[in-house]
Protein backbone atom coordinates (compact mmCIF):
# COMPACT_ATOMS: atom_id res chain seq x y z
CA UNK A 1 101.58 32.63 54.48
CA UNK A 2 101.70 36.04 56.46
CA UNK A 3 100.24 39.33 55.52
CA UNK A 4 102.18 42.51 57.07
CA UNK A 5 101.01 45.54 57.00
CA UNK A 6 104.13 48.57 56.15
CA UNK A 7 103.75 52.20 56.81
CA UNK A 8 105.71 53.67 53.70
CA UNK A 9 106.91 56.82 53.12
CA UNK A 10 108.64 58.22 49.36
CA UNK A 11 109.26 61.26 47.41
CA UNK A 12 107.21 60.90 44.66
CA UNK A 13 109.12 63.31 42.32
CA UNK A 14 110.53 60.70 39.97
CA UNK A 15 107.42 58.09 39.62
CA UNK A 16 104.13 58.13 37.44
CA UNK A 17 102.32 57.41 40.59
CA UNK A 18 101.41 54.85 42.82
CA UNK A 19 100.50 52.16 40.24
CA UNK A 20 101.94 50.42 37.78
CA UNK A 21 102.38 52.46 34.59
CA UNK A 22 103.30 51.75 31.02
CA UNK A 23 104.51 55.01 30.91
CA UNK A 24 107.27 54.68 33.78
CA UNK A 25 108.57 54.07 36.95
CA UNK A 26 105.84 53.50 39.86
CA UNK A 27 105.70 52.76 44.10
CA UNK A 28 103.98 50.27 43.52
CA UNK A 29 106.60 48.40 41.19
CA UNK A 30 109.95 49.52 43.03
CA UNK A 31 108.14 47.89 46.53
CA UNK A 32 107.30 44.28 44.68
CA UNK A 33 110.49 44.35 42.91
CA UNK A 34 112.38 44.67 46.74
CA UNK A 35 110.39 42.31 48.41
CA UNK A 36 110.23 39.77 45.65
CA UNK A 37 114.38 40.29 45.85
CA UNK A 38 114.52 39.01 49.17
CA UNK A 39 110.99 36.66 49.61
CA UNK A 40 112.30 34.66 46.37
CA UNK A 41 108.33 35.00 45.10
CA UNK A 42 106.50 37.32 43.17
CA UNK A 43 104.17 38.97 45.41
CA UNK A 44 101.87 41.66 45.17
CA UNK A 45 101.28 44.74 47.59
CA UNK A 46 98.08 46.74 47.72
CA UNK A 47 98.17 50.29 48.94
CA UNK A 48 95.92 52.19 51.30
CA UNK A 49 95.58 55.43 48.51
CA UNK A 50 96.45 55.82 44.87
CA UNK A 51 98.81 58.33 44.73
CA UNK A 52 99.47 60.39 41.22
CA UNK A 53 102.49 61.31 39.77
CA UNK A 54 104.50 63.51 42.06
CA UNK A 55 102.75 62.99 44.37
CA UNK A 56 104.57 62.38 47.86
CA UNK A 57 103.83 60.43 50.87
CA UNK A 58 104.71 60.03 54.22
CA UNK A 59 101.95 57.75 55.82
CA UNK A 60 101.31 55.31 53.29
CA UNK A 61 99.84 51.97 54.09
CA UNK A 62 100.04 48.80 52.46
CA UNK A 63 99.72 45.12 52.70
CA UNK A 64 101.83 41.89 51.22
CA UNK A 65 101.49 38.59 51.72
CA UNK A 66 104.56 36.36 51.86
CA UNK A 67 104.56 32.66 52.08
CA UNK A 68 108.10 32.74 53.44
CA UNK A 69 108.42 33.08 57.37
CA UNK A 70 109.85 36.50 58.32
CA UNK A 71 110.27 38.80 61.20
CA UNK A 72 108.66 42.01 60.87
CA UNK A 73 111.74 43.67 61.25
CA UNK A 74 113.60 41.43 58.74
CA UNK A 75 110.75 42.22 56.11
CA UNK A 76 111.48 46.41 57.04
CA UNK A 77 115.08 45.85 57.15
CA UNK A 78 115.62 43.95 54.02
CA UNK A 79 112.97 46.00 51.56
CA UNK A 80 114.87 48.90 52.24
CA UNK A 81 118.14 47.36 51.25
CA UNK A 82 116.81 46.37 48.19
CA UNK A 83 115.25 49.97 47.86
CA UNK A 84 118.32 52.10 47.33
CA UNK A 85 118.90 54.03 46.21
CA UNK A 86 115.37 54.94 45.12
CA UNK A 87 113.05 57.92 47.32
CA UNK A 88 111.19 55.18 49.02
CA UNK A 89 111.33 53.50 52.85
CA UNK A 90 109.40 50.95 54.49
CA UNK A 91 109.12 53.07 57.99
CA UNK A 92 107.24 50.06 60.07
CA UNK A 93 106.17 46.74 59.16
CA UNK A 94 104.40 44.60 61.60
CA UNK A 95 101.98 41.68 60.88
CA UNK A 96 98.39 41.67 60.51
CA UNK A 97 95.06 39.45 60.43
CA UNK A 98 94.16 37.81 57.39
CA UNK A 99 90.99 40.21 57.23
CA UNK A 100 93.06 43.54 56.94
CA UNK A 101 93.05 44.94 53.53
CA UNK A 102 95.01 48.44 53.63
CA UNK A 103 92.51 49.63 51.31
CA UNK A 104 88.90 48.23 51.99
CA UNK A 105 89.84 48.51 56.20
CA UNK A 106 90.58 52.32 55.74
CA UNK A 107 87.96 54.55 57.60
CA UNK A 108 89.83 57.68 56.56
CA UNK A 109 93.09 59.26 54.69
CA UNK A 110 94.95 62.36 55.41
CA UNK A 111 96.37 64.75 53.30
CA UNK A 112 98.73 67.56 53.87
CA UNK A 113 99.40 70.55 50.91
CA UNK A 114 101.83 73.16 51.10
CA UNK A 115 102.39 76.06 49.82
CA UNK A 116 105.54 78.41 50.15
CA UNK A 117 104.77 82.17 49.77
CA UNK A 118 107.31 84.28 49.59
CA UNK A 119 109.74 85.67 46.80
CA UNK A 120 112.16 83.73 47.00
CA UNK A 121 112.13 80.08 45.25
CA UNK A 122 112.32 77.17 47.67
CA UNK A 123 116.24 75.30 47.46
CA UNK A 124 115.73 72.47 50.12
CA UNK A 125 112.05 71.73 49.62
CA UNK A 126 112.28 72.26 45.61
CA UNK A 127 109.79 69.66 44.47
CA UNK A 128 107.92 69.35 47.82
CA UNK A 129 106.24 72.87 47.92
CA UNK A 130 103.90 75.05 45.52
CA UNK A 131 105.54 78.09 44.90
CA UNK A 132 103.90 81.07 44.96
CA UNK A 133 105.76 84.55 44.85
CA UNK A 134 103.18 86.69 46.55
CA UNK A 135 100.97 86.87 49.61
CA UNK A 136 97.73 84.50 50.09
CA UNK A 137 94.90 85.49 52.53
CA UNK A 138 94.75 82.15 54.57
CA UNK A 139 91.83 83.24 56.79
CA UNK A 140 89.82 83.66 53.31
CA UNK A 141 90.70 80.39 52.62
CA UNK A 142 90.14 79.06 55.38
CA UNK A 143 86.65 80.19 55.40
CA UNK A 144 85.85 79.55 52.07
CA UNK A 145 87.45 76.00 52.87
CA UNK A 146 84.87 75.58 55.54
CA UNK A 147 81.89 75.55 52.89
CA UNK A 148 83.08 72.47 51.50
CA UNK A 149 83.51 70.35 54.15
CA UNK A 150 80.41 67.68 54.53
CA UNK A 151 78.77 65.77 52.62
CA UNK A 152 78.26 67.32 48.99
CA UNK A 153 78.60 65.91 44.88
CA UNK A 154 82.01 67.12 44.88
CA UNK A 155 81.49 66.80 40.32
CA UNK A 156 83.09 70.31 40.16
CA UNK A 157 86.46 68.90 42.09
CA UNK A 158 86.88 65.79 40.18
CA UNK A 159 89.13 64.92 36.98
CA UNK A 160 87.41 63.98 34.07
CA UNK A 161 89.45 60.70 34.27
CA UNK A 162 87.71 59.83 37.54
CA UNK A 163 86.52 56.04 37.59
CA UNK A 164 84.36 56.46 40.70
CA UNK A 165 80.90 55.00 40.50
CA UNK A 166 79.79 58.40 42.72
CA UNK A 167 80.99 62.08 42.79
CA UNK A 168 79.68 62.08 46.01
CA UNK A 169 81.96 62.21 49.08
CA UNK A 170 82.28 63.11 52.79
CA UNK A 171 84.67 65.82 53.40
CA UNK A 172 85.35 65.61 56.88
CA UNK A 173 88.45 68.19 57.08
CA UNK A 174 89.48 71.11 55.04
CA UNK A 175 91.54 73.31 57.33
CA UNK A 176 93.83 76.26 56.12
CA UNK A 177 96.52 77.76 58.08
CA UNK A 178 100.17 79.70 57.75
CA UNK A 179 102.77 79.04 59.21
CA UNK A 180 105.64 81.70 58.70
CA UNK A 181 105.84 81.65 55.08
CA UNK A 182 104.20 78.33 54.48
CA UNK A 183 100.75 77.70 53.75
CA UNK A 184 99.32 74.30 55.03
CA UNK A 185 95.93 72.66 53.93
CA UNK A 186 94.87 69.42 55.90
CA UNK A 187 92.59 67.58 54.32
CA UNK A 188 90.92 64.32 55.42
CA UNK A 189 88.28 61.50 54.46
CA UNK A 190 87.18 58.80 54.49
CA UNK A 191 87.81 58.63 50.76
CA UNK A 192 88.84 60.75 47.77
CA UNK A 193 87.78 61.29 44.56
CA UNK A 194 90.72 61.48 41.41
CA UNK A 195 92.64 64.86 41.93
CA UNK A 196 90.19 66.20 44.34
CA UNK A 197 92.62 67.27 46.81
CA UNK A 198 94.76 69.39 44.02
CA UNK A 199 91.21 70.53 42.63
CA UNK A 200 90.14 72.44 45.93
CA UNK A 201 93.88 73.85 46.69
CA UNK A 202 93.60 75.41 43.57
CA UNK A 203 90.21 76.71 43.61
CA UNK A 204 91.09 77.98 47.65
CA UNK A 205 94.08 79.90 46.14
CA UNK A 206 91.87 81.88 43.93
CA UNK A 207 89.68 82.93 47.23
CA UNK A 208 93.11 83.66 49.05
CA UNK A 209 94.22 85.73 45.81
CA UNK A 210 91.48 87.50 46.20
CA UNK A 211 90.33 86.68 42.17
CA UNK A 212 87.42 84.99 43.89
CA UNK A 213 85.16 85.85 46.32
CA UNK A 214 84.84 83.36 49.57
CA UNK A 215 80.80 82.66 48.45
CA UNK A 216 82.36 81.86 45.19
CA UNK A 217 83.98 78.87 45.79
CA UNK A 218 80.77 77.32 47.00
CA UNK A 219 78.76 78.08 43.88
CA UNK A 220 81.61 76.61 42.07
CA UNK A 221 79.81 73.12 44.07
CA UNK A 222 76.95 73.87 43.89
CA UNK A 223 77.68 74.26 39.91
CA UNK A 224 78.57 70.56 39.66
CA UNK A 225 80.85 71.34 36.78
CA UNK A 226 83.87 70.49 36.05
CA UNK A 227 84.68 74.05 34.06
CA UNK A 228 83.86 75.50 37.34
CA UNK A 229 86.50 74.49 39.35
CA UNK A 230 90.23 76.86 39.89
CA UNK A 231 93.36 75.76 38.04
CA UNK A 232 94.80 72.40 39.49
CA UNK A 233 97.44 72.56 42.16
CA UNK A 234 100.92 70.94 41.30
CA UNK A 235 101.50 67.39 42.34
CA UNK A 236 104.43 68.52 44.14
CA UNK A 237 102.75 69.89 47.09
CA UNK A 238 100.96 67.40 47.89
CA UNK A 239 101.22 64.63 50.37
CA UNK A 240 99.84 61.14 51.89
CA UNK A 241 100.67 61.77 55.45
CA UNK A 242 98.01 59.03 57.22
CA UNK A 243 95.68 56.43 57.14
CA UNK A 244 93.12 55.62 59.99
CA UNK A 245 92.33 52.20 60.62
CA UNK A 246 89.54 51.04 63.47
């Protein structure tokens, strides 16, 4: 038995999320389905971060053990045969100790959101972008951004759905920036609460708007409620781009 460790990367457009769903199609499901195609056993893999539906990634970890003996290489190679023609790509697969857990061995996970501004819709990056038609003041977001990093009861920024035992959480990045007609928010953490990331996009948009002012957005966490928060971000802008490991 062998544990490997794959960076994955998929658009998640068409899936209910990460995990397995009643409701449809998930990551999680397409991956076992591939590797179980070529391993000849059911297996299970276990993902670094949950992502939601529509929700893309580029830096996803995960692990899977398989009892059959496989190059690395082999185990990249033949997932992704068995993955088309569906969004999703083992990038990397190498193996790892018996103590890694992609989850539990995760000091921090990285987020990217983007959103396009400009008048035009987007064509190429359709249901990769949030779309918004008019001008967003990224230096008030960025500041505003800056009162949430640290450690705070992030209650205001967390779905009601949320099965954490603790609304509180370190926020270790929350940086704003444009970039020609793009706005890019990197987030980062050790771990995130249940639509937190979408949560503060949305409420940072309504400081960049100018609806809210930049002092605002912190009373909204201070408030530690849930009504306070800005409208949600859509999934579609959002992105697992890495996960730190010791």
């Amino acid at each position: 038995m062998a544990r490997y460790r794959l960076v994955v990367e998929y658009d998640g457009t068409g899936f209910s999320g990460w995990q397995h769903q009643r409701n449809g199609p998930s990551v999680q499901e397409a991956l076992e389905t591939a590797i179980a195609a070529f391993a000849g056993e059911t297996v299970r893999v276990h993902c670094a971060g949950r992502t939601d539906a529509g929700v893309h990634a580029s830096g996803q970890v995960v692990h899977v053990d398989i009892a059959k003996p496989l190059r690395p290489d082999t185990v990249r190679d033949a997932a992704n045969a068995h993955l088309r023609p569906l969004p999703v790509a083992v990038v990397s697969a190498e193996i790892a100790p018996e103590t890694f857990h992609a989850r539990f061995s995760a000091i921090r996970r990285r987020y990217l959101y983007r959103i396009l501004t400009r008048r035009a819709p987007p064509a190429l990056d359709r249901n990769r972008v949030w779309h918004l038609p008019w001008l967003l003041d990224a230096g008030a977001m960025h500041e505003a951004a800056q009162l949430l990093v640290g450690r705070h009861d992030f209650t205001t920024f967390r779905a009601a759905e949320c099965q954490a035992d603790s609304p509180v959480r370190t926020l270790e990045q929350l940086d704003v920036a444009r970039h020609g007609d793009e706005i890019r928010i990197d987030a980062a953490a050790r771990s995130f609460l249940h639509s937190q990331v979408r949560s503060l996009v949305g409420t940072l948009v309504q400081a960049g708007s100018g609806r809210w002012r930049v002092m605002e957005v912190r009373e909204a966490l201070e408030a530690r409620d849930r009504a306070r928060c800005g409208p949600l971000a859509p999934a579609a802008g959002l992105a697992l781009v890495g996960v730190d490991y010791p």
